[in-house]
Protein backbone atom coordinates (compact mmCIF):
# COMPACT_ATOMS: atom_id res chain seq x y z
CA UNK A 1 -6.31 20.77 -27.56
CA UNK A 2 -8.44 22.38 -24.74
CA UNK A 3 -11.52 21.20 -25.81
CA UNK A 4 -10.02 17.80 -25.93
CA UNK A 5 -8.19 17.83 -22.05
CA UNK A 6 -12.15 19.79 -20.86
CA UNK A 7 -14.09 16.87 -23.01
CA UNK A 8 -11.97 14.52 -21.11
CA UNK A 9 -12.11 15.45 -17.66
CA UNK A 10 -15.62 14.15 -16.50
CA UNK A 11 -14.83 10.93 -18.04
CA UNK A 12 -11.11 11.08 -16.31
CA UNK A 13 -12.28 12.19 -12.98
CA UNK A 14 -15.18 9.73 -12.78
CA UNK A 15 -12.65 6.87 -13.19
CA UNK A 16 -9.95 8.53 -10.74
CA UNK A 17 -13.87 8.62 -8.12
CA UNK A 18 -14.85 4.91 -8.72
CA UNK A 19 -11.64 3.23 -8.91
CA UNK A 20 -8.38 4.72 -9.02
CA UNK A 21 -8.99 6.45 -4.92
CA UNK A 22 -10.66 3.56 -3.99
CA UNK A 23 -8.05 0.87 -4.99
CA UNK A 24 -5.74 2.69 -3.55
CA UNK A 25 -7.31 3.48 -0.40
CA UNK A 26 -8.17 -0.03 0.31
CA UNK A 27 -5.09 -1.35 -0.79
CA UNK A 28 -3.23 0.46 1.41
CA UNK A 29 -5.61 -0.07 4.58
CA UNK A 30 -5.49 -3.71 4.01
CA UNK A 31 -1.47 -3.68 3.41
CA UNK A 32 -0.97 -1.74 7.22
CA UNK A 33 -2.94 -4.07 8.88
CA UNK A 34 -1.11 -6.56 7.67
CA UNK A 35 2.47 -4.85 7.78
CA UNK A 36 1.93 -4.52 11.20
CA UNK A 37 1.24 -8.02 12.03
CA UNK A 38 4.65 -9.19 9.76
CA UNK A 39 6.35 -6.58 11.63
CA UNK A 40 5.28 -7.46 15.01
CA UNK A 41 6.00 -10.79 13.91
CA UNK A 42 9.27 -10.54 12.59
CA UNK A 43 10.09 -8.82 15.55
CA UNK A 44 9.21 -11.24 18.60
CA UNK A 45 11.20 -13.09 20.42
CA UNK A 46 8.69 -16.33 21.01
CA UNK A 47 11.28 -19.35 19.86
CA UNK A 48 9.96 -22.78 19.44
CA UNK A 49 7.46 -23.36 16.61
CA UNK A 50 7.05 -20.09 16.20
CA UNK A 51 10.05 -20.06 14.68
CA UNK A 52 8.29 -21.27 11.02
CA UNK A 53 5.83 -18.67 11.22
CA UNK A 54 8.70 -15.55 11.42
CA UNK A 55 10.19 -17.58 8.71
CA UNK A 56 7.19 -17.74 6.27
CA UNK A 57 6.74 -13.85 7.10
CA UNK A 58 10.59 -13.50 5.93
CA UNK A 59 9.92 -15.17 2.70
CA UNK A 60 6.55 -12.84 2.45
CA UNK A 61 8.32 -9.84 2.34
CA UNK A 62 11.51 -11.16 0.20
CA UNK A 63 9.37 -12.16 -2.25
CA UNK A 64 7.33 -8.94 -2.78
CA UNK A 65 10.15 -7.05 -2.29
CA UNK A 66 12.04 -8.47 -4.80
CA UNK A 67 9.59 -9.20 -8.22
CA UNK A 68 8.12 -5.97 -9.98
CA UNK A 69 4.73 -4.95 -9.09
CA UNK A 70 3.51 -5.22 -12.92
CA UNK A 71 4.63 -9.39 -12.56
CA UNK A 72 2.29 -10.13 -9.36
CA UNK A 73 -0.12 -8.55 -11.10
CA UNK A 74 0.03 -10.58 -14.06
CA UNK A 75 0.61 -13.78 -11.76
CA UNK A 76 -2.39 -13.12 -10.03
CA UNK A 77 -4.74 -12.38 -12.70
CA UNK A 78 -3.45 -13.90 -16.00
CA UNK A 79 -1.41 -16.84 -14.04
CA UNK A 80 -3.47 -18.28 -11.05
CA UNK A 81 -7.07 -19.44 -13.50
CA UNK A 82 -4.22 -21.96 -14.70
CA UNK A 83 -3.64 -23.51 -11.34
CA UNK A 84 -5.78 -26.06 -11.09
CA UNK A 85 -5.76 -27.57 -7.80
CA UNK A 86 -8.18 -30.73 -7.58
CA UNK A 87 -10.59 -30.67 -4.74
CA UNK A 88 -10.64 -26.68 -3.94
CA UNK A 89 -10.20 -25.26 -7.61
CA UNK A 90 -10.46 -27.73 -10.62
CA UNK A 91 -10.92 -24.89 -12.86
CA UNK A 92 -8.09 -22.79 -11.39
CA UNK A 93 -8.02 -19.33 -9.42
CA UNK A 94 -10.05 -16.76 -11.32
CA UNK A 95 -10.95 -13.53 -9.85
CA UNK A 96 -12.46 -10.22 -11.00
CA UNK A 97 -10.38 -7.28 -11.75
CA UNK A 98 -10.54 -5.19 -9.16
CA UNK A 99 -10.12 -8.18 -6.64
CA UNK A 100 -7.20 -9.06 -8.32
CA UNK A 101 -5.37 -5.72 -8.12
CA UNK A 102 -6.26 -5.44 -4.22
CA UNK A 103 -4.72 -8.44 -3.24
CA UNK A 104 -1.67 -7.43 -5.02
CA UNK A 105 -1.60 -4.16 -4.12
CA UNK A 106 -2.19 -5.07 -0.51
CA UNK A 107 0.50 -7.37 -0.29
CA UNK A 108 2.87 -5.23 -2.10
CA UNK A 109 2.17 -2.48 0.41
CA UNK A 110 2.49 -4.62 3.09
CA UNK A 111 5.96 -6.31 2.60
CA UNK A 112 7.56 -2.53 1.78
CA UNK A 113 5.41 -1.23 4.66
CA UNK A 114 6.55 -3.88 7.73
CA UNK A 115 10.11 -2.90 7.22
CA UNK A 116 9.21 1.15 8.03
CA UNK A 117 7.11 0.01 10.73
CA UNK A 118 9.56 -2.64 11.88
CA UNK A 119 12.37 -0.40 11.94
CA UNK A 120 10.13 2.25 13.26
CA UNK A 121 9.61 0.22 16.08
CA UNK A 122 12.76 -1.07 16.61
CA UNK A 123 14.33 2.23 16.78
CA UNK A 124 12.51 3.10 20.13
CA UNK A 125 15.23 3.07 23.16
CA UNK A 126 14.95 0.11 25.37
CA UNK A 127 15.09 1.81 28.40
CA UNK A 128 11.65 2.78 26.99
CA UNK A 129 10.28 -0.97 27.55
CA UNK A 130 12.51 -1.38 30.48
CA UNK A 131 10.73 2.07 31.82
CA UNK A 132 7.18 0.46 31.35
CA UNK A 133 7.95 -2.72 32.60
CA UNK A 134 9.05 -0.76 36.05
CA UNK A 135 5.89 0.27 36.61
CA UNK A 136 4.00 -2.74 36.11
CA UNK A 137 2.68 -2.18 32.47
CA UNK A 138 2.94 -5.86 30.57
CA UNK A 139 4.36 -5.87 26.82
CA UNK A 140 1.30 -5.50 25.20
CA UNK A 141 0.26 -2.21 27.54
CA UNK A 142 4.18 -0.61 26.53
CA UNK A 143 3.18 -1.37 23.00
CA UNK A 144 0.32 0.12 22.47
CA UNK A 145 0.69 2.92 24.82
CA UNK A 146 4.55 3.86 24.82
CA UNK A 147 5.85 1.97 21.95
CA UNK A 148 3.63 2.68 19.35
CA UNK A 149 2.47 6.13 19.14
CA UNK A 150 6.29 7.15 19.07
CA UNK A 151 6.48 4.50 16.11
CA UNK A 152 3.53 6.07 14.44
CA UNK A 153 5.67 9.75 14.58
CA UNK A 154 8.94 7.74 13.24
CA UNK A 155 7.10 5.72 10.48
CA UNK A 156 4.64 8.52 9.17
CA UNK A 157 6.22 10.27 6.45
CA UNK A 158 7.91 6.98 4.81
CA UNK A 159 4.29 5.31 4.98
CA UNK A 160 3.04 8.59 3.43
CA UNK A 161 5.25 8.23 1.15
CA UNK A 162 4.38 5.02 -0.45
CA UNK A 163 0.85 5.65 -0.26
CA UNK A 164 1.40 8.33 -2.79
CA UNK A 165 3.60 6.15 -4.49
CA UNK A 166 0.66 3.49 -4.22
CA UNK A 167 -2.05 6.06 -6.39
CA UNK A 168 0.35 6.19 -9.15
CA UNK A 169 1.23 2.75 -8.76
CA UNK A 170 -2.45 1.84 -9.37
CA UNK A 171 -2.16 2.85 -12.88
CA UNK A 172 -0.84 -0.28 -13.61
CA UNK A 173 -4.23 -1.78 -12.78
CA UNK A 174 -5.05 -0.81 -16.69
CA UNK A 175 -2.77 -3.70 -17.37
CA UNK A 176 -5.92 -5.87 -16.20
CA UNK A 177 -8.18 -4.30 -17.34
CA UNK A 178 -9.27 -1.82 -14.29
CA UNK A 179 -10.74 0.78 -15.64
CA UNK A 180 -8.63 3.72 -13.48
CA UNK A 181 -8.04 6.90 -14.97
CA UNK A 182 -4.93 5.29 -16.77
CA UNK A 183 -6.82 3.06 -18.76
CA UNK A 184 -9.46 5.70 -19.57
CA UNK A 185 -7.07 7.91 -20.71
CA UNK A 186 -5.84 5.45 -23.14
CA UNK A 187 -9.31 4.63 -24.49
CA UNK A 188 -9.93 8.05 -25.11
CA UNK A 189 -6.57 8.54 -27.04
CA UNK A 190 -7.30 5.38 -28.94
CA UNK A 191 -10.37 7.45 -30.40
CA UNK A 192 -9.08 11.15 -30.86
CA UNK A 193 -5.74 10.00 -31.99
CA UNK A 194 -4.51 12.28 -29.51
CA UNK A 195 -2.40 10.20 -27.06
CA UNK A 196 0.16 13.37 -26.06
CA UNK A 197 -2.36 15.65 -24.69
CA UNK A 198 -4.66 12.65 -22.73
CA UNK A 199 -1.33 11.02 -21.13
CA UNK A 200 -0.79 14.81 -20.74
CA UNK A 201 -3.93 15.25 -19.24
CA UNK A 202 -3.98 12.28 -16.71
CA UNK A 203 -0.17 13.19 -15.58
CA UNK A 204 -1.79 16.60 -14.71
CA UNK A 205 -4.67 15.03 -12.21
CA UNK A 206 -2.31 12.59 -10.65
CA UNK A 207 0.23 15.75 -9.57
CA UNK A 208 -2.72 17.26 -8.43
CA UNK A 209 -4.09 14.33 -6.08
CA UNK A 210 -0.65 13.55 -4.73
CA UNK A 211 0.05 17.45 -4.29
CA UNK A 212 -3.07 17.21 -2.39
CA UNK A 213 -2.04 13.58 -0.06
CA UNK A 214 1.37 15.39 0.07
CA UNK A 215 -0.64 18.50 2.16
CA UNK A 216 -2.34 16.03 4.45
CA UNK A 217 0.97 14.08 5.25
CA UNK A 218 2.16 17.09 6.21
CA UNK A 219 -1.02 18.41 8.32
CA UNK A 220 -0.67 14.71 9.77
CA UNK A 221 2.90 15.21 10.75
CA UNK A 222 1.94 17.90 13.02
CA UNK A 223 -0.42 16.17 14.33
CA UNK A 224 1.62 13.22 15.84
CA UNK A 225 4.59 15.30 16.65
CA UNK A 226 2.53 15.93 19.96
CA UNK A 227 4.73 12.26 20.73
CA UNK A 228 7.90 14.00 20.28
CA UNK A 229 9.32 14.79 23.16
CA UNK A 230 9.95 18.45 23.67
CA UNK A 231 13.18 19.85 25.61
């Protein structure tokens, strides 16, 4: 059994290194950016036209929020190189693996993530705004320099949160064929016939990289707790 979990690990880790950190990294990136533009969205007051746009950004999150991750990625990979829209894609919507799971995993991020960040923000006092607008600073100035970094304190460990829940998610990126240390894992056991031991094995290296993200959310929470007020 131990030469079979040692044999494995180069192989394992080599995965985890080219695709399993990065997917997740850049999924998540992409998904804050935009979670913070839904949420700032979602949150304006701007009537008018503008009305549409908060309503498309409703639907946005609904959506994602409410189908399983494992569906949008079958949608987007297995489902879109069937719609065949004349003019822009004849042939239908095919993309590459990887692309594929980052625009899923994005935009899954990103509708769970504008609801901490929107509630984040909205849980600031109003005097707060009311404070800033007393001395002359406009709404953007209170939002990025009052509104925000006390946001950032509120919202950090749920967003921590589901960026460790994000790096195991990505193992369902072996269900398109991304090679992450999921899908390795199961290659392997398809050759040593030893399936217990590898899924074994691969449980044992994602506790160990979200024991690791777990440390640093932590290290960041002291960090930004400089924005908490102190008495």
């Amino acid at each position: 059994m131990w030469h079979t979990v040692i044999s494995s690990l180069p192989e394992l880790i080599s995965a985890g290194i080219k695709y399993t950190i990065p997917l997740a990294i850049i999924s998540f990136i992409l998904g804050l950016i935009l979670a913070l533009v839904t949420a700032l969205i979602r949150i304006s007051q701007t009537k008018g036209p503008f009305l549409v746009i908060k309503a498309i950004f409703r639907f946005y999150v609904w959506l994602f929020r409410s189908t399983p991750l494992l569906v949008q990625l079958f949608i987007v990979y297995f489902g879109l190189p069937y719609l065949k829209i004349k003019g822009l894609a004849p042939e239908g919507i095919k993309l590459d693996p990887f692309t594929s799971g980052i625009i899923v995993f994005s935009l899954n991020t990103g509708a769970y993530a504008s609801e901490t960040i929107r509630a984040a923000i909205t849980s600031i006092p109003k005097g707060q705004w009311e404070a800033a607008a007393s001395i002359g600073m406009t709404h953007k100035q209170a939002l990025m320099r009052i509104i925000i970094p006390q946001a950032v304190r509120v919202s950090l460990p749920p967003l921590a949160n589901s960026f460790i829940g994000l790096v195991k998610d990505t193992s369902l990126a072996a269900s398109i064929t991304i090679v992450e240390m999921f899908e390795v894992s199961q290659q392997i056991a398809a050759e040593n016939y030893e399936p217990l031991v590898m899924y074994c094995t691969v449980a044992v290296l994602y506790a160990i990289l979200c024991t690791v993200l777990s440390f640093l959310q932590g290290w960041l929470e002291k960090v930004t707790s400089r924005y908490v007020a102190t008495q």
